[in-house]
Protein backbone atom coordinates (compact mmCIF):
# COMPACT_ATOMS: atom_id res chain seq x y z
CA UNK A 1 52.93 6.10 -7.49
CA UNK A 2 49.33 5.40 -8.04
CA UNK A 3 46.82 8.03 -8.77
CA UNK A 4 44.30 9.30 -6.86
CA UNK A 5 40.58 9.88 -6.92
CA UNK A 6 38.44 12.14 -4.78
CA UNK A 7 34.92 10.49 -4.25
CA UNK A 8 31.66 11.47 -3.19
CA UNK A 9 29.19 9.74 -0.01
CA UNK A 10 27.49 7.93 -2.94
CA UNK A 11 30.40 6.24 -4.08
CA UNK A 12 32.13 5.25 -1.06
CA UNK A 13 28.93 4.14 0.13
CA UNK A 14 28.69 1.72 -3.14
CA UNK A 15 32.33 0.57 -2.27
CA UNK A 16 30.88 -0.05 1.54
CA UNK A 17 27.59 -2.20 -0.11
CA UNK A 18 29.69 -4.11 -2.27
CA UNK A 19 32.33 -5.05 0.29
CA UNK A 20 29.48 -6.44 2.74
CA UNK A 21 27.84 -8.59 -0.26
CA UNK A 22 24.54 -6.29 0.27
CA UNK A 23 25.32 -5.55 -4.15
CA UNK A 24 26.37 -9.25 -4.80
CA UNK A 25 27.13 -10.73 -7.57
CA UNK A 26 29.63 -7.02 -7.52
CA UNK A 27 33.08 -7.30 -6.34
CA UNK A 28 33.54 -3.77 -7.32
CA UNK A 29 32.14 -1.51 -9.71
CA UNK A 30 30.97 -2.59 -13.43
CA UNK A 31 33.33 -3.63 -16.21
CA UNK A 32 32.11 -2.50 -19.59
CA UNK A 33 30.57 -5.97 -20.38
CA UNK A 34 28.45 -6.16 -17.28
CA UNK A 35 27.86 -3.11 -17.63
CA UNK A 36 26.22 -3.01 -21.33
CA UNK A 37 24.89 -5.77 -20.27
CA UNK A 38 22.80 -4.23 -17.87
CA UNK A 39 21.87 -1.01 -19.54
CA UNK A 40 20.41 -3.15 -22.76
CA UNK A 41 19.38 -6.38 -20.72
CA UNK A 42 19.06 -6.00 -17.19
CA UNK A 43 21.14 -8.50 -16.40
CA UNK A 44 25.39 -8.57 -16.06
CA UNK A 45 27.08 -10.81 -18.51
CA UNK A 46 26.62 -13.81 -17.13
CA UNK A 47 22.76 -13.72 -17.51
CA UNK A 48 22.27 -12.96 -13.67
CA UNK A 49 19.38 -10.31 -13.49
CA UNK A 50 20.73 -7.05 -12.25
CA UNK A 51 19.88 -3.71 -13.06
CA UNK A 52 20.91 -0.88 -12.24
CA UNK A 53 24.35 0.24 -13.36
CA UNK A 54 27.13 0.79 -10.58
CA UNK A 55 29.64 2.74 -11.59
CA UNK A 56 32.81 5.16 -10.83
CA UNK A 57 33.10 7.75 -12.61
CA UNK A 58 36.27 9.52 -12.64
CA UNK A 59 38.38 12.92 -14.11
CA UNK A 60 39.06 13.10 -17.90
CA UNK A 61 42.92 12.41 -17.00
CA UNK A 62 42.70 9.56 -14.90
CA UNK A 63 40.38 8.08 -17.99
CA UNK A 64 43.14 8.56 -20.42
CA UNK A 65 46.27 7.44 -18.05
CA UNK A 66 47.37 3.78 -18.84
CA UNK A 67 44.80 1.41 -18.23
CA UNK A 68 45.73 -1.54 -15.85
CA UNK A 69 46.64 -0.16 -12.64
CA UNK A 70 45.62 0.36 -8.86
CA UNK A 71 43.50 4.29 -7.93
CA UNK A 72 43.63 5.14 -4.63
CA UNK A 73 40.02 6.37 -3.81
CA UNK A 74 39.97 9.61 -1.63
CA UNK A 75 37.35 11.02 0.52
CA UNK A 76 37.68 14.30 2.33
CA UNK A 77 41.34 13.60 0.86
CA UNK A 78 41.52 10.43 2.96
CA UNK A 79 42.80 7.07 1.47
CA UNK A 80 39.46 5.11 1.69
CA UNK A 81 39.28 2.17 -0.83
CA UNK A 82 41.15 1.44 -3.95
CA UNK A 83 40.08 -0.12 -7.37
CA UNK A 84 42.32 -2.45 -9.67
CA UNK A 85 41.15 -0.81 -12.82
CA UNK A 86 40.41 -3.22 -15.61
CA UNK A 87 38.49 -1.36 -18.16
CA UNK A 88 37.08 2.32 -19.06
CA UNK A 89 33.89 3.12 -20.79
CA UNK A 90 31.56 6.01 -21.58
CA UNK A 91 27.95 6.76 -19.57
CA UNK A 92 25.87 8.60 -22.62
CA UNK A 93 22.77 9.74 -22.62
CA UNK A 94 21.92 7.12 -24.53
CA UNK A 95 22.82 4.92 -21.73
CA UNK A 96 20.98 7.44 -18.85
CA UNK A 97 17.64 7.27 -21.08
CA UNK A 98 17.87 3.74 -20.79
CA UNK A 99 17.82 3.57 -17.11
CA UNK A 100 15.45 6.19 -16.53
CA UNK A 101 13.18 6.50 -19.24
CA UNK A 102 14.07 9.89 -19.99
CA UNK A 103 16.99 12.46 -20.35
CA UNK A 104 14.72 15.65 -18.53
CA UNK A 105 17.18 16.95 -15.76
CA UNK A 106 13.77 17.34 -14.18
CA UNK A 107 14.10 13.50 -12.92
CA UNK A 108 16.22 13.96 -9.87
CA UNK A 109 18.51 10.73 -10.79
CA UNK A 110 19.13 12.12 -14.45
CA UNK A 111 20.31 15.25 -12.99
CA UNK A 112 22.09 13.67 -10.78
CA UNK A 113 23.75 11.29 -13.55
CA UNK A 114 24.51 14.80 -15.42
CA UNK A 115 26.37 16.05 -12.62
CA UNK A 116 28.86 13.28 -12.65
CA UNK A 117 31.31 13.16 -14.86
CA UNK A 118 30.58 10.42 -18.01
CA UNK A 119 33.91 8.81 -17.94
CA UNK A 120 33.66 5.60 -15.99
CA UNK A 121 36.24 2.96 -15.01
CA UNK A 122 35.55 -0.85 -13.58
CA UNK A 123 37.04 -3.06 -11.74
CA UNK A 124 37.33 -4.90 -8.64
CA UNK A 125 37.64 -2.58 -5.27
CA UNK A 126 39.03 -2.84 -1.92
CA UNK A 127 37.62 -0.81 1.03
CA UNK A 128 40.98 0.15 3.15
CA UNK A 129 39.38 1.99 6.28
CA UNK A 130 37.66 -1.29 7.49
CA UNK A 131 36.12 0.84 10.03
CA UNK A 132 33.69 2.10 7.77
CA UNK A 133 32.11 -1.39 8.10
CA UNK A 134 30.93 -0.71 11.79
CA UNK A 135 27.29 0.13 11.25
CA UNK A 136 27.06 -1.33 8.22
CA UNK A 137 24.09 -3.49 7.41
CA UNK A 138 25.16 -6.75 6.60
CA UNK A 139 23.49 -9.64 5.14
CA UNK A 140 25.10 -12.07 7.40
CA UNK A 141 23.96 -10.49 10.28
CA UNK A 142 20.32 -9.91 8.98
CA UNK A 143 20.32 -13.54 8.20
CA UNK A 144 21.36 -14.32 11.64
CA UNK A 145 18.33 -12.05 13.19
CA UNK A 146 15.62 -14.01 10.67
CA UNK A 147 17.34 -17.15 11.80
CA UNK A 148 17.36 -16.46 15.80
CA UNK A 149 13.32 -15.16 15.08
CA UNK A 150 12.45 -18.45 13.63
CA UNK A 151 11.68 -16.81 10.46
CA UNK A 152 11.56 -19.15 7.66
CA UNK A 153 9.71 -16.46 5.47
CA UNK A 154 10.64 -12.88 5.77
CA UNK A 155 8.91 -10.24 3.54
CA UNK A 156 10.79 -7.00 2.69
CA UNK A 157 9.16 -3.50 2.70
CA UNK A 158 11.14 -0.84 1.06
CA UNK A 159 10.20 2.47 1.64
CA UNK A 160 11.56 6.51 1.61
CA UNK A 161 8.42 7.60 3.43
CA UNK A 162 7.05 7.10 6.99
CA UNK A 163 4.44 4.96 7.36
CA UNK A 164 0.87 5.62 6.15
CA UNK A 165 -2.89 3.47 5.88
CA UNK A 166 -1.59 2.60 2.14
CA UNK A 167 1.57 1.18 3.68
CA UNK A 168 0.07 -0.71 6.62
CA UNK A 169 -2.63 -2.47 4.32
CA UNK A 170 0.44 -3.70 2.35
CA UNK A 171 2.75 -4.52 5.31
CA UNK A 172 -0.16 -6.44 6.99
CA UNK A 173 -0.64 -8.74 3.40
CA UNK A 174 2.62 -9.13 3.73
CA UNK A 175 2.69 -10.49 7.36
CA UNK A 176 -0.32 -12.60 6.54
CA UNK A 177 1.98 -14.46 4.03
CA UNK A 178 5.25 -14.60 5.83
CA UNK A 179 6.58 -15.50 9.11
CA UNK A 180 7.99 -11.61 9.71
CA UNK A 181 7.92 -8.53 8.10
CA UNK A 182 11.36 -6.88 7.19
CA UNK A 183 11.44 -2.79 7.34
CA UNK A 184 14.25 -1.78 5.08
CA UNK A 185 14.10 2.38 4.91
CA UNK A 186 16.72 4.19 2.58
CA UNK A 187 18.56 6.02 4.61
CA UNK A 188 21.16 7.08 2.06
CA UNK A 189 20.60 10.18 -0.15
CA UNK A 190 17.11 11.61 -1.50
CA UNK A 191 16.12 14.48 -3.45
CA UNK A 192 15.26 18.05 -2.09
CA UNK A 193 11.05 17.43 -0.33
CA UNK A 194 11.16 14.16 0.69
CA UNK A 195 11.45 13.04 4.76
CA UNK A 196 14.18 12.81 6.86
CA UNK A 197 16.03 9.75 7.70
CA UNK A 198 14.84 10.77 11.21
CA UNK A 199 10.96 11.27 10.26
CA UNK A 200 11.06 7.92 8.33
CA UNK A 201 12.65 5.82 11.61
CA UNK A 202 10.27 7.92 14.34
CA UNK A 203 7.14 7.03 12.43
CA UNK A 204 8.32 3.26 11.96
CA UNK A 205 9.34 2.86 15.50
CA UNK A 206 6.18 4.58 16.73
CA UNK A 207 4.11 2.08 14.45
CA UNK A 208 6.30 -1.34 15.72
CA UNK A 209 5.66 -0.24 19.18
CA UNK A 210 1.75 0.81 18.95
CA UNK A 211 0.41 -1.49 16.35
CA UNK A 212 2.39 -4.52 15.60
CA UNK A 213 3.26 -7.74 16.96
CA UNK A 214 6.87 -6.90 17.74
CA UNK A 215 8.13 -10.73 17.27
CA UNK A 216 6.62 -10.19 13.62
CA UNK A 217 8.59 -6.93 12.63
CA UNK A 218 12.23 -6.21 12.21
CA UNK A 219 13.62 -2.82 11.25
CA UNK A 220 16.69 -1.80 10.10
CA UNK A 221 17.89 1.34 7.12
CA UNK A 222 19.78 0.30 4.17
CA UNK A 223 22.65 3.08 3.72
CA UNK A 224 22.10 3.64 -0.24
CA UNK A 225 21.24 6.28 -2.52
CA UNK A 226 17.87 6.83 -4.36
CA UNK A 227 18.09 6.23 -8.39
CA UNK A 228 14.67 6.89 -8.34
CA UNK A 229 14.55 4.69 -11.86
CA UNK A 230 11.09 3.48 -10.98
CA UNK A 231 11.00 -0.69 -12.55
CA UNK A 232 14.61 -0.88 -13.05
CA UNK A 233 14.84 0.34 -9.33
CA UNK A 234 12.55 -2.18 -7.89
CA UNK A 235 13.74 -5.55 -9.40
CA UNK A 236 17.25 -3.66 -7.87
CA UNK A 237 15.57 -3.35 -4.43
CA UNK A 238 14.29 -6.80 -4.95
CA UNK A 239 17.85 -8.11 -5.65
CA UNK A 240 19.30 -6.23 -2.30
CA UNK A 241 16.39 -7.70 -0.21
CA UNK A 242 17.54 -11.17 -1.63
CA UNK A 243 21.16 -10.71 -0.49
CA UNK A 244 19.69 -9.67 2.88
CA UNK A 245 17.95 -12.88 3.23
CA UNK A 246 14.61 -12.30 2.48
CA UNK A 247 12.61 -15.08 0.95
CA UNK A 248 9.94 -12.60 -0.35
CA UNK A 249 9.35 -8.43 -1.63
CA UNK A 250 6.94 -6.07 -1.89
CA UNK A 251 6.56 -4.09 -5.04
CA UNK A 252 3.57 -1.62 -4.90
CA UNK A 253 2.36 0.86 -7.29
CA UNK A 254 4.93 3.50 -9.17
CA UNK A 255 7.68 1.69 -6.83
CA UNK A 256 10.92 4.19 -6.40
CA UNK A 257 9.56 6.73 -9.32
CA UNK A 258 8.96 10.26 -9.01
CA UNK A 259 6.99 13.19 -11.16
CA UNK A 260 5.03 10.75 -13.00
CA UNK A 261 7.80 9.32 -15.43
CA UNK A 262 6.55 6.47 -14.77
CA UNK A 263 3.34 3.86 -15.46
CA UNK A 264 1.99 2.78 -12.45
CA UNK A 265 2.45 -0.85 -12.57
CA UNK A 266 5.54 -0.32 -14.92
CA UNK A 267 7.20 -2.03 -12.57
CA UNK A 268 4.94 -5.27 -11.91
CA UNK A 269 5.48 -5.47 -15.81
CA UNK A 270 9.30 -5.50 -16.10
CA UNK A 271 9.09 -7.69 -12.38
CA UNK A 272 7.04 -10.08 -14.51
CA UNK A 273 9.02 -10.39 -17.39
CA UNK A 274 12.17 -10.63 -15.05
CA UNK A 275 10.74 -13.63 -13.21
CA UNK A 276 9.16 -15.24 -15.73
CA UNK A 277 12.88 -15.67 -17.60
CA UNK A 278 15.49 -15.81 -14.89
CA UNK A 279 15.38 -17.22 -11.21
CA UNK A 280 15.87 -13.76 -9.18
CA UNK A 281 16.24 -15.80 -5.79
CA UNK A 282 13.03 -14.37 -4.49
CA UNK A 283 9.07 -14.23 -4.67
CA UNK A 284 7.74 -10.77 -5.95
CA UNK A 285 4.40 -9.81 -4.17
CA UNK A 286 2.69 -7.56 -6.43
CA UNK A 287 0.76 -5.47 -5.15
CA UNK A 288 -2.19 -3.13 -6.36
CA UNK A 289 -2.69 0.41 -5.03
CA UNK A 290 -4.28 0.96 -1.57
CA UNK A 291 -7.06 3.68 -0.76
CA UNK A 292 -9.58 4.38 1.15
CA UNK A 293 -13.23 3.72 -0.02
CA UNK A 294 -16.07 6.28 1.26
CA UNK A 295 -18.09 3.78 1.04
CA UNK A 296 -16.52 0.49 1.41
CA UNK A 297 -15.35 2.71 4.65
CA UNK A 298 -12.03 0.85 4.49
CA UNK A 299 -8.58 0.62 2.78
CA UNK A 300 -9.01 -1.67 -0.28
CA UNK A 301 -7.82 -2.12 -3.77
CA UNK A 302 -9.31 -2.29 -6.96
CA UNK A 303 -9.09 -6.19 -6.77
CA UNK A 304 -10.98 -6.34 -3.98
CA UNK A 305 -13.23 -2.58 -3.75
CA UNK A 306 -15.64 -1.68 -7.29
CA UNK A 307 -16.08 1.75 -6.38
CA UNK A 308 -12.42 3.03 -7.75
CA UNK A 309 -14.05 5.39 -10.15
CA UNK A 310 -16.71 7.03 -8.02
CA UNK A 311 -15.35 6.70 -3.99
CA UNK A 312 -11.55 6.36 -4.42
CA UNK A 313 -9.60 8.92 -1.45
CA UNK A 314 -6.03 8.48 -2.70
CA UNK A 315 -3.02 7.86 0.06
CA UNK A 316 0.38 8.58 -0.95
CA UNK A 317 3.77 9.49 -0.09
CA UNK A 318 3.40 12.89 -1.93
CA UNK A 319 0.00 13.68 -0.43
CA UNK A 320 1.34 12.90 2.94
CA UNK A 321 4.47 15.36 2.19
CA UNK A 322 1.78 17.86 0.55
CA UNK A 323 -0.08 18.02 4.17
CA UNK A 324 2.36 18.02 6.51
CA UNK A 325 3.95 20.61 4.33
CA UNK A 326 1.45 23.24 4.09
CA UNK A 327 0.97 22.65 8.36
CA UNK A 328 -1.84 20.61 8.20
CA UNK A 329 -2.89 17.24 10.04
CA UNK A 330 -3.41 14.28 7.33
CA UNK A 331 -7.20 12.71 7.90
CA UNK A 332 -7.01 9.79 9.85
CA UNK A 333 -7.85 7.84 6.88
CA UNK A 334 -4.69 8.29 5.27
CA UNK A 335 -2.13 8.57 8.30
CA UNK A 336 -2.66 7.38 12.33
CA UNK A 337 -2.72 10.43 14.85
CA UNK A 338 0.10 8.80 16.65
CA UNK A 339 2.44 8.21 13.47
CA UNK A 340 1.88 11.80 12.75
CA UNK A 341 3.17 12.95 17.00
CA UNK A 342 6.21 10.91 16.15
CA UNK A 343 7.20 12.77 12.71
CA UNK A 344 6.59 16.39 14.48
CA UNK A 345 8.40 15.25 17.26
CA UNK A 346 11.85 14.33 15.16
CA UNK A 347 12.29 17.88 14.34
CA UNK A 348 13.53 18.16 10.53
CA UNK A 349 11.10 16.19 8.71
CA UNK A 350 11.98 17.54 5.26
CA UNK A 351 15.46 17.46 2.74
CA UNK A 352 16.01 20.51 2.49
């Protein structure tokens, strides 16, 4: 008789992203070698730049039954997806600082890695309920879309927020360089504060429908969980994007971090340093922060704007949730009236 696991949404959702080939080069989650690999190299084994590590973790007693044999995967005590266990390894802190620059259960996704238990197992999976697949984005079919839109050149915009000025200016560069413009929302689990799946998708489809050329602009929500891991996250978001068939991503300023753990082009930096040693499959537009100028009296960027210093208005995801928060109306410099209708309209705009 095998034995069994209970999961969690995360997990199953992993086991859902792997099966589709949205995680490739993953056939399951991480032996120990791609796995070390990852946590001291950012890349798996083989030298093929991933990283973030993917794991199961499981009960003390499944870790210590014999190795080499089949765990039926349970959620809500339903037989969901099995894993042909090939190894077992420890997650230590050592390994969590490594990921997230830090080991303060203050960071959501070092809590979150506290909570789980650090006894991991790898190997390849199987998803057995095949009708978890129906939704499911799927690189073949995003590939199909680009290819029926005549895209040769799709940039990808990831994002946890609706949209704001800071966004647009980005999304616009973007559109300027590439044949269409690829909105990619998380729509899998974020920490306590930030919007709704339902805010995020109102605000977008409000903004598509309003503002941009709709044969330019395809949007569709990636089912995955925040890390929150800041660089480590965004050459990860970068690697998903590829697998979706985008030819090009966008990686802005403090890109998936949170609480100020992180530098704000920390990310550019480890995208640079990525790129410049491995071929990650797809261009990496780098982009500087946008804000609006008081006297430029437009969004702009410290490439382009000298008045950083002395006129700066910052626009942010956290500024946005700050307003709308405390009940009031974000300036029109930072967030379009209509964007702002669509959000109140959803009706739970926060996590709660």
């Amino acid at each position: 008789m095998n034995l069994q696991v209970e999961i969690n949404e995360e997990a199953l959702q992993d086991i859902i992203n792997i099966e589709t080939g949205l995680l490739y080069p993953l056939d399951g989650f991480m032996r120990t070698r791609d796995f070390r690999s990852v946590i001291e190299h950012c890349t798996m084994a083989n030298r093929e730049v991933f990283t973030i590590p993917v794991t199961l973790d499981v009960p003390k007693e499944v870790y210590d039954a014999e190795p080499c044999q089949t765990l039926e995967l349970l959620f809500g005590g339903e037989a969901v997806a099995s894993i042909d266990v090939e190894d077992k390894y420890e997650m230590t802190d050592a390994d969590i600082e490594k990921v997230f620059g830090t080991l303060e259960d203050a960071h959501p996704g070092v809590r979150k890695e506290h909570e789980r238990s650090p006894y991991r197992v790898g190997g390849k999976t199987k998803l057995l309920k095949r009708e978890l697949l129906d939704g499911a984005l799927k690189p073949e079919e995003t590939k199909r879309i680009f290819r029926e839109k005549g895209w040769k050149t799709v940039v990808g915009f990831q994002t946890r927020n609706p949209v704001h000025k800071a966004h647009e200016h980005i999304q616009r560069l973007g559109l300027e360089v590439c044949d269409g413009l690829f909105i990619n929302p998380i729509t899998g689990w974020k920490k306590k504060g930030d919007f709704t799946e339902e805010a995020v998708i109102a605000a977008y489809e409000a903004m598509i429908k309003e503002f941009y050329p709709s044969d330019k602009v395809y949007m569709a929500g990636l089912k995955t969980q925040m890390r929150y891991a800041g660089p480590r996250e965004a050459v990860f978001h970068a690697i998903i994007r590829r697998n979706l068939g985008c030819t090009h991503f966008i990686i802005g300023r403090d890109h998936a971090g949170v609480g100020g753990y992180y530098g704000a082009y920390d990310a550019h930096a480890l995208a640079r340093k990525l790129s410049e040693e491995h071929d990650l499959g797809i261009e990496l537009l780098l982009t500087r922060e946008p804000y609006y100028c008081t006297k430029c009296k437009q969004i702009v960027t410290d490439n382009t704007c000298g008045h950083y210093e002395t006129n700066r208005v910052e626009i942010s995801g956290t500024i946005i949730r700050k307003y709308i928060g405390d009940g009031r109306i974000p300036d029109e410099i930072m967030m379009r009236q209509e964007i702002f209708d669509a959000i109140l309209k959803c009706g739970k705009v926060f996590i709660e």
